[in-house]
N, C-alpha and C. Protein backbone atom coordinates (compact mmCIF):
# COMPACT_ATOMS: atom_id res chain seq x y z
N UNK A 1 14.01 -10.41 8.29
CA UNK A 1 12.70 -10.99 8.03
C UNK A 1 12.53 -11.26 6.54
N UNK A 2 11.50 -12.03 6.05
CA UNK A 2 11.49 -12.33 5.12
C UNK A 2 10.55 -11.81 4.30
N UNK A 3 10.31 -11.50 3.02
CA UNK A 3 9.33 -10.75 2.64
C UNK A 3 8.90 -9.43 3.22
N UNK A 4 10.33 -8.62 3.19
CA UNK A 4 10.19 -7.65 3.92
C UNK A 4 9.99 -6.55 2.73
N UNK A 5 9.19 -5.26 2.72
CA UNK A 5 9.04 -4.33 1.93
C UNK A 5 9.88 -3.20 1.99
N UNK A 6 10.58 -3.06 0.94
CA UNK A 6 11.24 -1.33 1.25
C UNK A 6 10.78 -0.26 0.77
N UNK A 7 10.07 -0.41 -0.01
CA UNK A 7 9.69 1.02 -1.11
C UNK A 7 8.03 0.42 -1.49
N UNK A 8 7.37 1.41 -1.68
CA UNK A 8 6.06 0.89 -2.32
C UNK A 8 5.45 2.46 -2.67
N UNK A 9 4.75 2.72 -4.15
CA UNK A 9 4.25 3.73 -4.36
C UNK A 9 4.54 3.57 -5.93
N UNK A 10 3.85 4.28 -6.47
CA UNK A 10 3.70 4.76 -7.86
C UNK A 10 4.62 5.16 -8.58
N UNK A 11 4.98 5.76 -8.08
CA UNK A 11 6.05 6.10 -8.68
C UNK A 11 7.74 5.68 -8.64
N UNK A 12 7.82 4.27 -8.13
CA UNK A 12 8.84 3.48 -8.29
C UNK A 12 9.10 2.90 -10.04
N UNK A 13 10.48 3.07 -10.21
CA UNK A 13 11.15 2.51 -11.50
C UNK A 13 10.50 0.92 -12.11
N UNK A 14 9.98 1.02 -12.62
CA UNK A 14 9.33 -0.24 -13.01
C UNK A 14 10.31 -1.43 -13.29
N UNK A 15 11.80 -0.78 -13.60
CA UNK A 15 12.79 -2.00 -13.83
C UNK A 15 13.73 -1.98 -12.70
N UNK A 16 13.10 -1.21 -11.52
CA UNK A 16 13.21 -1.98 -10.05
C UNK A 16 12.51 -2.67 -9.78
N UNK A 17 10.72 -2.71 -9.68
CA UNK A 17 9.72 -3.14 -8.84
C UNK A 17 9.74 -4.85 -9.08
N UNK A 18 9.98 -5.28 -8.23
CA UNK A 18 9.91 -6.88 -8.05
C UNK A 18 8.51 -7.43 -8.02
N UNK A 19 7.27 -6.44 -7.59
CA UNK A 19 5.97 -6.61 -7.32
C UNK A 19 5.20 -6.03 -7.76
N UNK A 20 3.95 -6.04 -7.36
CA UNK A 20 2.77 -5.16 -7.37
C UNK A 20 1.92 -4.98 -6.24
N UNK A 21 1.55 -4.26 -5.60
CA UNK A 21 0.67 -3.96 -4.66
C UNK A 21 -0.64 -4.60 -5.52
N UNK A 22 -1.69 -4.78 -4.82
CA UNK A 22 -2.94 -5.46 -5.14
C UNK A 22 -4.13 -4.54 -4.44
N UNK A 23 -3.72 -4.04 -3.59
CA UNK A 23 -4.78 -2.84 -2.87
C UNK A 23 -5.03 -3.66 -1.69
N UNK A 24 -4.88 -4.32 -1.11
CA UNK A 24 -4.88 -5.94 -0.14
C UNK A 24 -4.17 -5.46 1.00
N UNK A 25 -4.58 -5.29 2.26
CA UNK A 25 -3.95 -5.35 3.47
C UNK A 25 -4.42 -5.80 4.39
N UNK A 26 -3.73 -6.62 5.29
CA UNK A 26 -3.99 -7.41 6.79
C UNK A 26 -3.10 -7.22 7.22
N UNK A 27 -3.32 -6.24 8.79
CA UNK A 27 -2.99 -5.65 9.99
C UNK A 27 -2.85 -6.36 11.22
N UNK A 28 -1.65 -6.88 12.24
CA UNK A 28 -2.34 -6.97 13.25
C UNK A 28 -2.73 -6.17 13.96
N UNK A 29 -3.10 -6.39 15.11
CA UNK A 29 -3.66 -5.76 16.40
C UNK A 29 -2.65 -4.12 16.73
N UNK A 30 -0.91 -4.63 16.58
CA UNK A 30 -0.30 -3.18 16.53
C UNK A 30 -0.15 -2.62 15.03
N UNK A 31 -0.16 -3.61 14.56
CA UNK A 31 0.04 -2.87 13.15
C UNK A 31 -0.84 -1.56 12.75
N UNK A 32 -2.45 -2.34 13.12
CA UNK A 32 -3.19 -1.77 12.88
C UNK A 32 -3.39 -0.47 13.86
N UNK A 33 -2.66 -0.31 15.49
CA UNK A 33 -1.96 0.83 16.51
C UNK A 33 -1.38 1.85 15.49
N UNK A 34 -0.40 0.93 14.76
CA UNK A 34 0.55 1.89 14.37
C UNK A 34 0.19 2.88 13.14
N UNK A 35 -0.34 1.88 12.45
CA UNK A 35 -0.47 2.59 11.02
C UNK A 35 -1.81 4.11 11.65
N UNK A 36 -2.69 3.75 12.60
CA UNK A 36 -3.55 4.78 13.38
C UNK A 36 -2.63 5.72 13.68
N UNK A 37 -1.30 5.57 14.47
CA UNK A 37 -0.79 6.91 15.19
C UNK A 37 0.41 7.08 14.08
N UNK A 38 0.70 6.30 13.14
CA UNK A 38 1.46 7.12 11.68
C UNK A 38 0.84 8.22 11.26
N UNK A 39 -0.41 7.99 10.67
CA UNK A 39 -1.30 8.44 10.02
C UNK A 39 -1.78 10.06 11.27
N UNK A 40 -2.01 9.81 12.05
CA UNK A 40 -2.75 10.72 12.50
C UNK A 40 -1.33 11.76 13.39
N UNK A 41 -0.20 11.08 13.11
CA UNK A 41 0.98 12.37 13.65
C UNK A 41 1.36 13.43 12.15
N UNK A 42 0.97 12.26 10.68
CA UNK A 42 1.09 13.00 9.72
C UNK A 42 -0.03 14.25 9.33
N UNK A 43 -1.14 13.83 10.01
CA UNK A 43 -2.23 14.80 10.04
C UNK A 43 -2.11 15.86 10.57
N UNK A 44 -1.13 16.04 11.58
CA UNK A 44 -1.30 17.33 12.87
C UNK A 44 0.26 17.37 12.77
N UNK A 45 1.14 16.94 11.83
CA UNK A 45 2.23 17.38 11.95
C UNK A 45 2.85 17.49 10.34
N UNK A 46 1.73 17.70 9.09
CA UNK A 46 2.03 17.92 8.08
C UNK A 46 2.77 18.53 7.50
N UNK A 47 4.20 18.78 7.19
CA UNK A 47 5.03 19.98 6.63
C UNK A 47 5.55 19.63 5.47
N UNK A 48 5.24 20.04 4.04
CA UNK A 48 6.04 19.56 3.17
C UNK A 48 5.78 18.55 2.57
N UNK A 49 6.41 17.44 1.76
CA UNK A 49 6.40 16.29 1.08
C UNK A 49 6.08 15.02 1.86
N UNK A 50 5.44 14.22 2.07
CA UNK A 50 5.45 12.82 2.83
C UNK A 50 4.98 11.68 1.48
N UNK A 51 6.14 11.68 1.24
CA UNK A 51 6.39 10.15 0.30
C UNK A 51 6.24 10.42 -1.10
N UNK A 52 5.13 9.96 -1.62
CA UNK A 52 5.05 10.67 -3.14
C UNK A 52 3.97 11.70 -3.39
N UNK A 53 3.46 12.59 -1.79
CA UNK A 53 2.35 13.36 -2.11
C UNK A 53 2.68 14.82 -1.67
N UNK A 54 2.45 15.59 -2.44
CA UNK A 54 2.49 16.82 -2.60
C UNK A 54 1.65 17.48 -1.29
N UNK A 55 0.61 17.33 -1.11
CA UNK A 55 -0.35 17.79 -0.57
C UNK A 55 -1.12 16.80 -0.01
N UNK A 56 -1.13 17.03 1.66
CA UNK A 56 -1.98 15.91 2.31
C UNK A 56 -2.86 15.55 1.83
N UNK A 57 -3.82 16.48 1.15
CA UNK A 57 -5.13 15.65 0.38
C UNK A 57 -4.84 14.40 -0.29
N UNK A 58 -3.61 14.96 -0.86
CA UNK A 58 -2.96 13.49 -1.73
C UNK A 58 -2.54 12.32 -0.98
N UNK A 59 -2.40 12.66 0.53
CA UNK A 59 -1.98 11.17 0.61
C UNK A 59 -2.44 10.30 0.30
N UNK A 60 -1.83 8.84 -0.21
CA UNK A 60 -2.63 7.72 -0.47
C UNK A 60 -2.59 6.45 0.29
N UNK A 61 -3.09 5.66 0.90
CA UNK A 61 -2.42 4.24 1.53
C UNK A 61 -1.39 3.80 1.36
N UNK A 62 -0.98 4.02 -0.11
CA UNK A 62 0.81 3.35 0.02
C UNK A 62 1.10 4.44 0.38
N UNK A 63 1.29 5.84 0.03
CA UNK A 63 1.76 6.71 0.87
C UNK A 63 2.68 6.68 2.91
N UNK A 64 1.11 6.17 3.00
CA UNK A 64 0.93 5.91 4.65
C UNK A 64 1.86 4.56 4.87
N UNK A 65 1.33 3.64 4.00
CA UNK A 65 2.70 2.51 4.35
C UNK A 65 3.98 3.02 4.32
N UNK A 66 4.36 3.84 2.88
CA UNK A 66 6.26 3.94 2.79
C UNK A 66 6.37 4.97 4.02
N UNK A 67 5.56 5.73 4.64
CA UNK A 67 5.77 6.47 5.80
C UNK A 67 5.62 5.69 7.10
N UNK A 68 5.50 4.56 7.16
CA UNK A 68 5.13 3.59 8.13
C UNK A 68 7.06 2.73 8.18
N UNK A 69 7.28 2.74 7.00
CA UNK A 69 8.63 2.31 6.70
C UNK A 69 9.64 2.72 6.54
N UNK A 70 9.37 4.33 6.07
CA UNK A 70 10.49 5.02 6.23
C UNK A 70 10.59 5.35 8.08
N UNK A 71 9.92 5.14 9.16
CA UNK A 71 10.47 5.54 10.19
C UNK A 71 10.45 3.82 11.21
N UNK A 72 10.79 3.08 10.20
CA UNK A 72 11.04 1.89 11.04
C UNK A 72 10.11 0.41 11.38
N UNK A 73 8.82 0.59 10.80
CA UNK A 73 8.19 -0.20 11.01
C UNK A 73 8.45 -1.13 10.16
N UNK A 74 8.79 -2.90 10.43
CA UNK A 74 8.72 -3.68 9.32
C UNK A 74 7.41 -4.09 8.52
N UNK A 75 7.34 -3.55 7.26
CA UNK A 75 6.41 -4.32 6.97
C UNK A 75 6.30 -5.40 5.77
N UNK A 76 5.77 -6.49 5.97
CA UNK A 76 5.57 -8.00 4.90
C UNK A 76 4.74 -7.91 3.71
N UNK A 77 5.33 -8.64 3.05
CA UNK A 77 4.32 -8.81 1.87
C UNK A 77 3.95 -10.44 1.35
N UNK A 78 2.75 -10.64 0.88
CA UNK A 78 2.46 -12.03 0.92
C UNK A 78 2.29 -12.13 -0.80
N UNK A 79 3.02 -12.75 -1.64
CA UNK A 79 2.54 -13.57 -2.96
C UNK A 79 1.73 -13.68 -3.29
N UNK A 80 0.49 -13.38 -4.25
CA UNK A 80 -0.32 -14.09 -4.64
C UNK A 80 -0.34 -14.36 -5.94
N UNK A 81 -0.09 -15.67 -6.58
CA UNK A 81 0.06 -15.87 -7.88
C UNK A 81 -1.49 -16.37 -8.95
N UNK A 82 -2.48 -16.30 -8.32
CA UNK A 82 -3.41 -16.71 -8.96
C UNK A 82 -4.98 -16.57 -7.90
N UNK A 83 -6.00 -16.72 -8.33
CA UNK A 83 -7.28 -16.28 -7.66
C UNK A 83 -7.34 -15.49 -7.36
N UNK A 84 -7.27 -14.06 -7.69
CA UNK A 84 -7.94 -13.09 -7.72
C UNK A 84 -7.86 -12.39 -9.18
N UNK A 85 -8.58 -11.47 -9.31
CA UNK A 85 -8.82 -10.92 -10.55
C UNK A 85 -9.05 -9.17 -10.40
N UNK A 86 -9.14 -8.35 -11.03
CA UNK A 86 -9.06 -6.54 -10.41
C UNK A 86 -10.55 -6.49 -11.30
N UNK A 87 -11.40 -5.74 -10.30
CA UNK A 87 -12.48 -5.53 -11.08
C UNK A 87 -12.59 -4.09 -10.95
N UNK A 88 -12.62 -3.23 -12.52
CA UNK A 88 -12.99 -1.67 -12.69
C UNK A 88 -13.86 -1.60 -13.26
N UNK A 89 -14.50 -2.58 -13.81
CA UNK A 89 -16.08 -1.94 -14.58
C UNK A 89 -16.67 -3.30 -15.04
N UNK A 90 -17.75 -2.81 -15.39
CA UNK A 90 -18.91 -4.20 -15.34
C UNK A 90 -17.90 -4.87 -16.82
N UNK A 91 -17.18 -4.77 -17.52
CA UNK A 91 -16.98 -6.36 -18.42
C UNK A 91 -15.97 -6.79 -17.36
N UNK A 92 -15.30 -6.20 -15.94
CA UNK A 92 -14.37 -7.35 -15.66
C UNK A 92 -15.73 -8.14 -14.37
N UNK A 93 -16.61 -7.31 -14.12
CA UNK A 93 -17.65 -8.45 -14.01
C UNK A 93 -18.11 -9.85 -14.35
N UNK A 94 -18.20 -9.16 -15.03
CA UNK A 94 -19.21 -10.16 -16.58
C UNK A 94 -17.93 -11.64 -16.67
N UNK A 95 -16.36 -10.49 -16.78
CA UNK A 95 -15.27 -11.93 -16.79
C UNK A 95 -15.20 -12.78 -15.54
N UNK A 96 -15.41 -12.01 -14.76
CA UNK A 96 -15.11 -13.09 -13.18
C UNK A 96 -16.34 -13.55 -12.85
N UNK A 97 -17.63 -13.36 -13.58
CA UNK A 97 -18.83 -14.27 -13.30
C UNK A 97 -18.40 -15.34 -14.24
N UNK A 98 -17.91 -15.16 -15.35
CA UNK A 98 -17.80 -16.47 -16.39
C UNK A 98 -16.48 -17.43 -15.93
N UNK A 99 -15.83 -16.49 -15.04
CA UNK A 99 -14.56 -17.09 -14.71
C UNK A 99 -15.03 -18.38 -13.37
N UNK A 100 -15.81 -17.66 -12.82
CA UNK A 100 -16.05 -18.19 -11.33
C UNK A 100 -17.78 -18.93 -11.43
């Protein structure tokens, strides 16, 4: 497949990472099955390390994805080279009101 993901998390080598996550996900219908019964076998079957988190509290969404991938699920990633912008506090507001 094409645009297929192998690794995703924080703590990947930066002069590996080909990408960036964006915080952006669209599920289908099983995807969205699966990533439910990933997630909730890691809940009731927690032992140890799962991906880059120490402690379930820590899991994070990419977490849950590279655990979605480390047991087989393919998952895609889509490009986006322009129109959108990351907003953390009111001046990147202020920029994407002047932007938009």
């Amino acid at each position: 497949y094409e645009n297929l993901i192998s690794k995703i998390g924080d703590k990947i080598d930066p002069t590996e990472a080909t990408h960036e996550f964006i915080g952006l996900a669209k599920l289908s219908k099983t995807g969205a099955e699966n990533f439910i019964q990933t997630f909730e076998d890691c809940a009731q079957n927690y032992a140890g390390n799962l991906s880059e988190s120490e402690l379930f509290s820590q899991f994070s969404f990419t977490n849950l994805i590279q655990e979605m991938i480390n047991r087989g699920f393919p998952v895609h990633f889509f490009e986006i080279h322009q129109g959108w912008l990351e907003i953390h506090d009111e001046n990147d507001v202020a920029l994407a009101n002047e932007m938009f």
